[in-house]
C-alpha atoms as a PDB file:
ATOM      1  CA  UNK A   1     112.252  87.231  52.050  1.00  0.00           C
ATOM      2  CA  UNK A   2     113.345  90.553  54.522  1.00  0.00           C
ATOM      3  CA  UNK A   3     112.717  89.103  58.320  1.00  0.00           C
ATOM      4  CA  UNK A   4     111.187  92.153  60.139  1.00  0.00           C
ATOM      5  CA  UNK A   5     113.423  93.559  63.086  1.00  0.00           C
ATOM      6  CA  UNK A   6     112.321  92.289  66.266  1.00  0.00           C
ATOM      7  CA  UNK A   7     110.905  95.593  67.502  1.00  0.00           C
ATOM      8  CA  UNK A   8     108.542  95.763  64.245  1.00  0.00           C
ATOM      9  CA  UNK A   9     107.251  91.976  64.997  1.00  0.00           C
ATOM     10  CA  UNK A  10     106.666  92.904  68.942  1.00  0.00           C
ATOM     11  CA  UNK A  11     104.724  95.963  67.802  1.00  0.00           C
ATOM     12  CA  UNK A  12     101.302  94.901  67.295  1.00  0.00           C
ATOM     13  CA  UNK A  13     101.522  93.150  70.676  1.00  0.00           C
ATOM     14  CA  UNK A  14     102.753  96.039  72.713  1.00  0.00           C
ATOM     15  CA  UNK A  15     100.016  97.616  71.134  1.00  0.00           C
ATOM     16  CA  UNK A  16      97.313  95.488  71.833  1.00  0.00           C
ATOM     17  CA  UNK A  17      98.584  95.464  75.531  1.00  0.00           C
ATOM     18  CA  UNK A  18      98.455  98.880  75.956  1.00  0.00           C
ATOM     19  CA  UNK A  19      94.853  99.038  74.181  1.00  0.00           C
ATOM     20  CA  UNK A  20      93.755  96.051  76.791  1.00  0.00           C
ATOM     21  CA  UNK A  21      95.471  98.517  79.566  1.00  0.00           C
ATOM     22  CA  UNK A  22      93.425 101.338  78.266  1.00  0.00           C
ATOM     23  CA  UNK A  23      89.697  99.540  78.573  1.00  0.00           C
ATOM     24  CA  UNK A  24      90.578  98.030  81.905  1.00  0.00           C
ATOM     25  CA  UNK A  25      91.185 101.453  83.105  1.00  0.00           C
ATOM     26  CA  UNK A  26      87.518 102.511  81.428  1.00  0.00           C
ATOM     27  CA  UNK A  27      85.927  99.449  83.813  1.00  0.00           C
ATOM     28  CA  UNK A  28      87.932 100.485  86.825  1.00  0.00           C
ATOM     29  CA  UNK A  29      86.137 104.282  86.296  1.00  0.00           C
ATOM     30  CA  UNK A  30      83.209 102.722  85.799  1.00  0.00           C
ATOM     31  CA  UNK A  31      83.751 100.630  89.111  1.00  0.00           C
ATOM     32  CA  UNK A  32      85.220 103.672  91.244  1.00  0.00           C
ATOM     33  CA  UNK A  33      82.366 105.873  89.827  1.00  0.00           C
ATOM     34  CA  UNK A  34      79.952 102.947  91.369  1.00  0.00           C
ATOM     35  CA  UNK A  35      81.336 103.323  94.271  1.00  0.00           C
ATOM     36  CA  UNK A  36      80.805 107.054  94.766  1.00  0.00           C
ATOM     37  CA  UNK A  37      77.545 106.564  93.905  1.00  0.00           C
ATOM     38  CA  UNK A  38      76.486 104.370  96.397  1.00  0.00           C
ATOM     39  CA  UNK A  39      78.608 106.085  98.863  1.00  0.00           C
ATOM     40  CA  UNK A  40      76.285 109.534  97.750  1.00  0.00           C
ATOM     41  CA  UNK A  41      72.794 107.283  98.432  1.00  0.00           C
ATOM     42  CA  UNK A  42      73.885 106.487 101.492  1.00  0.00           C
ATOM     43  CA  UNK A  43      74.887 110.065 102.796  1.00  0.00           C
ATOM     44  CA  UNK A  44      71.124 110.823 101.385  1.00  0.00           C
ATOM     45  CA  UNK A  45      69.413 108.122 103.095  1.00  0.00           C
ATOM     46  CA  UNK A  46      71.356 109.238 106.434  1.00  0.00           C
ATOM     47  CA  UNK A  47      70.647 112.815 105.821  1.00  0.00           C
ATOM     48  CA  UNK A  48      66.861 111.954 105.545  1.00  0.00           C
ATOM     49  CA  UNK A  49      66.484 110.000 108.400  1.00  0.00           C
ATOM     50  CA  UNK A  50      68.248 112.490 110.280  1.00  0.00           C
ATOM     51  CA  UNK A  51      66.212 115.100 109.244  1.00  0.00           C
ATOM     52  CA  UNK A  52      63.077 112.505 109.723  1.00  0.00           C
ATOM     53  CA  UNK A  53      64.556 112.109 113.200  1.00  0.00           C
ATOM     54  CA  UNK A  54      64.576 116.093 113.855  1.00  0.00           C
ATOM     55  CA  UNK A  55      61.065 116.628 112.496  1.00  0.00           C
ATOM     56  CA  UNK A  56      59.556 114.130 114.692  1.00  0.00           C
ATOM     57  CA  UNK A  57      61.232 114.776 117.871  1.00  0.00           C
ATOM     58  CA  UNK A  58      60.008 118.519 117.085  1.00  0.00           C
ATOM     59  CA  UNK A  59      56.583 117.271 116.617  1.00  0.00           C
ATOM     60  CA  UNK A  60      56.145 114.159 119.080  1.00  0.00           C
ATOM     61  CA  UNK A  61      53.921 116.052 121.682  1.00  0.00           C
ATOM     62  CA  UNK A  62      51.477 116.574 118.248  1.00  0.00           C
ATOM     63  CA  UNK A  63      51.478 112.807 117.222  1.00  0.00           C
ATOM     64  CA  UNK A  64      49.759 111.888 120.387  1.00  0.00           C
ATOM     65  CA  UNK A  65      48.410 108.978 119.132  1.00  0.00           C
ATOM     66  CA  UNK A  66      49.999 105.482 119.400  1.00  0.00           C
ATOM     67  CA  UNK A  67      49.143 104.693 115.674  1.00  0.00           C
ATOM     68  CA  UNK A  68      51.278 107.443 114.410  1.00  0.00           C
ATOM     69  CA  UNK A  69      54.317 106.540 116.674  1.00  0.00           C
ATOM     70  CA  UNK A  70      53.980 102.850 115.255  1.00  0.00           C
ATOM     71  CA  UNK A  71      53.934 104.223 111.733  1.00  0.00           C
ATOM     72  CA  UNK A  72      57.387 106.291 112.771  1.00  0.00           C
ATOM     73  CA  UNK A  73      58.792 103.067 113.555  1.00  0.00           C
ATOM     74  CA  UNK A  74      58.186 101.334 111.319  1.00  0.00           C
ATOM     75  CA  UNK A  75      59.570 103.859 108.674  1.00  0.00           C
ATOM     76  CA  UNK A  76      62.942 104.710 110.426  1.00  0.00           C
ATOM     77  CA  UNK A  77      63.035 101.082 110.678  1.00  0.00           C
ATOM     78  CA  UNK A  78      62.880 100.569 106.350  1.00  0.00           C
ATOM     79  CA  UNK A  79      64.728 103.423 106.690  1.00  0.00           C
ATOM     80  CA  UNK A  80      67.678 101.745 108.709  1.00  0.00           C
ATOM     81  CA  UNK A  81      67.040  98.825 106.449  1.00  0.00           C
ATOM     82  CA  UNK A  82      67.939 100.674 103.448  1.00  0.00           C
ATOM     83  CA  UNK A  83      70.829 102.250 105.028  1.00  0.00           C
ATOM     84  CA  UNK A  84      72.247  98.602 106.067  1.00  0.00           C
ATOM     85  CA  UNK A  85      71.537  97.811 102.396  1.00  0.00           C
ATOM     86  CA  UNK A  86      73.491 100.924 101.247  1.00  0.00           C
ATOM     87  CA  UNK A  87      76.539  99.926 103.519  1.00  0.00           C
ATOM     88  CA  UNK A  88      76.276  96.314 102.115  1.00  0.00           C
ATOM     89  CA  UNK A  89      75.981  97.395  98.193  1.00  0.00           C
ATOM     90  CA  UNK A  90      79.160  99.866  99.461  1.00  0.00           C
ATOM     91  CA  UNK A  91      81.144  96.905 100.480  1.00  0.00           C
ATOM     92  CA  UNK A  92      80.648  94.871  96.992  1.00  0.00           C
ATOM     93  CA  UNK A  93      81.386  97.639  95.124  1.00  0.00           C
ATOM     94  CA  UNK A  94      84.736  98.051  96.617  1.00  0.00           C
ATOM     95  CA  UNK A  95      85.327  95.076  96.745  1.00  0.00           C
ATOM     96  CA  UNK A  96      84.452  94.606  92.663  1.00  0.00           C
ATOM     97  CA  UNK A  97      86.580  97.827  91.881  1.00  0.00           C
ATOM     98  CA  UNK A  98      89.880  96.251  93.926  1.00  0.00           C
ATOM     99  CA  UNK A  99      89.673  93.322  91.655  1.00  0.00           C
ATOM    100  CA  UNK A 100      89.051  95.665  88.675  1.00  0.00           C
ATOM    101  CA  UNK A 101      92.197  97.593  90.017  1.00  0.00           C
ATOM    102  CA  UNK A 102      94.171  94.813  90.206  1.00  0.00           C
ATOM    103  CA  UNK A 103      93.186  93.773  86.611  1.00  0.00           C
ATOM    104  CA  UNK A 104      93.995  96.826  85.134  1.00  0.00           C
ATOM    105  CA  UNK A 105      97.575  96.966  87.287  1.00  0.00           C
ATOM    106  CA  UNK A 106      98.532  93.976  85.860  1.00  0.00           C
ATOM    107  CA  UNK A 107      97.555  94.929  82.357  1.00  0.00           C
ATOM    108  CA  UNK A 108      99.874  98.200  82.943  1.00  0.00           C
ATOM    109  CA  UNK A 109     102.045  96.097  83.819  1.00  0.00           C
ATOM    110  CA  UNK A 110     102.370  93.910  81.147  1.00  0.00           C
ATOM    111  CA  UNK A 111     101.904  97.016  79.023  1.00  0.00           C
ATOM    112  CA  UNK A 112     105.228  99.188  80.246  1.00  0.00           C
ATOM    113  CA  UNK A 113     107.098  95.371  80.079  1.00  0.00           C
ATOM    114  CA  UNK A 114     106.325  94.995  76.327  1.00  0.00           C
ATOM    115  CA  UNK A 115     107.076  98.456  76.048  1.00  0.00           C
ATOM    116  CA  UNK A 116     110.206  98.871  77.347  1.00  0.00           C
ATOM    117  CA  UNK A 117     111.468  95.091  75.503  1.00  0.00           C
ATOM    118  CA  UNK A 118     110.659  97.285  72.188  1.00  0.00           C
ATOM    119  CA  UNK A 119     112.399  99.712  73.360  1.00  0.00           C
ATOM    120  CA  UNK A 120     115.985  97.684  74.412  1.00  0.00           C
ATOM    121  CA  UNK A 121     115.177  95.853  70.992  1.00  0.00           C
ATOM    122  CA  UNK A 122     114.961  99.363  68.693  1.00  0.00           C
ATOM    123  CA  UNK A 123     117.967 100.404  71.076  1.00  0.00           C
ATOM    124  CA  UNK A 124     119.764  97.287  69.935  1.00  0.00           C
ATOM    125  CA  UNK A 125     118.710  97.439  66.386  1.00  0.00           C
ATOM    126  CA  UNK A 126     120.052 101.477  66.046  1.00  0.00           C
ATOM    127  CA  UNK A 127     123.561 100.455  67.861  1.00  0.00           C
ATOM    128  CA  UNK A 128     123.869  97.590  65.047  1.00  0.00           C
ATOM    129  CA  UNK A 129     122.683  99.874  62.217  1.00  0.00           C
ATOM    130  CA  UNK A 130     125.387 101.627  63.730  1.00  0.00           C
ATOM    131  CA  UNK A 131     128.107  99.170  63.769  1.00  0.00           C
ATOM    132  CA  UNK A 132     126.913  97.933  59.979  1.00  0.00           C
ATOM    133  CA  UNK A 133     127.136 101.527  58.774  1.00  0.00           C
ATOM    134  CA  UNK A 134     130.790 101.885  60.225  1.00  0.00           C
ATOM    135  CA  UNK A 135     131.472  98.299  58.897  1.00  0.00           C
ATOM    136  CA  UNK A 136     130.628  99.362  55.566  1.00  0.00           C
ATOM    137  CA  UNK A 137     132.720 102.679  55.731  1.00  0.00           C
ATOM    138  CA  UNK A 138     135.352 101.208  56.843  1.00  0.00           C
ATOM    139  CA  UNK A 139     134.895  98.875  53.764  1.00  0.00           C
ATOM    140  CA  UNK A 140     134.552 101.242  51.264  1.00  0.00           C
ATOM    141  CA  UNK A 141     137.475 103.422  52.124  1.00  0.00           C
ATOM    142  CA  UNK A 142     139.539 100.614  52.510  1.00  0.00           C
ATOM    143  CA  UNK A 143     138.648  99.476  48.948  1.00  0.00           C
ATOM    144  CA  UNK A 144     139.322 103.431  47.774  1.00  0.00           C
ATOM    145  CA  UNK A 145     142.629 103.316  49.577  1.00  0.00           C
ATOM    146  CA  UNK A 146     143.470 100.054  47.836  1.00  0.00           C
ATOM    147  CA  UNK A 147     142.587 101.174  44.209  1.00  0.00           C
ATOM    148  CA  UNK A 148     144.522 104.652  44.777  1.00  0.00           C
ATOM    149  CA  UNK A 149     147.740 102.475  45.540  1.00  0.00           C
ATOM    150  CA  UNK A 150     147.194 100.195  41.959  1.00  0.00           C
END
């Protein structure tokens, strides 16, 4: 039975590292694209209410009545609300894409490691090839040189 070389047997794991590497870098997108998102509904919801804001200072001597500055209030306060909310989801998300970084750093990690162990092993494995190939050379010209002298 032929024992494969060392950097044949590692293969398949090196491989499956990098392949691990490669999806935890999909779910890290996926987490920074999260966060962008959120970070764009919040500019939105502060845009609106600042443009809410504008449009009623511009109008308060209209509203006149007290009903109608009570319903202002009480939307720029849901308004605020979801803001707060915004800032909150904005938090997590960061939060969930620095452990998904993390993940996917170590996973690189362990990736390049495995890689560069096949490497040093196919490295190893050429320089003894090498030496074999010389070995035998040396073998076979010695043999020549010893049948040319009988």
């Amino acid at each position: 039975m032929i024992m494969k070389k060392r950097s044949k047997r590692l293969q398949p794991v090196a491989s499956h590292a990098k392949s691990q590497e490669q999806a935890a870098a999909r779910v890290f997108a996926e987490a920074q694209k999260r966060v962008t998102d959120s970070e764009q509904q919040l500019e939105q919801l502060e845009n609106f209410r600042n443009e809410y804001i504008q449009r009623y200072q511009s109008a308060s001597q209209q509203l006149g009545s007290v009903t109608k500055l009570l319903d202002y209030q009480a939307f720029l306060a849901k308004l605020n609300q979801g803001i707060g909310q915004a800032h909150n989801t904005i938090t997590l998300c960061r939060q969930q894409a620095d452990v998904v970084r993390q993940q996917w750093m170590q996973r690189r990690t362990r990736r390049r490691a495995l890689e560069s162990v096949v490497e040093k092993y196919q490295h190893q494995e050429t320089k003894h090839a090498d030496y074999q190939e010389q070995m035998e050379l040396e073998e076979f010209t010695q043999q020549i040189f010893h049948r040319s002298q009988n």
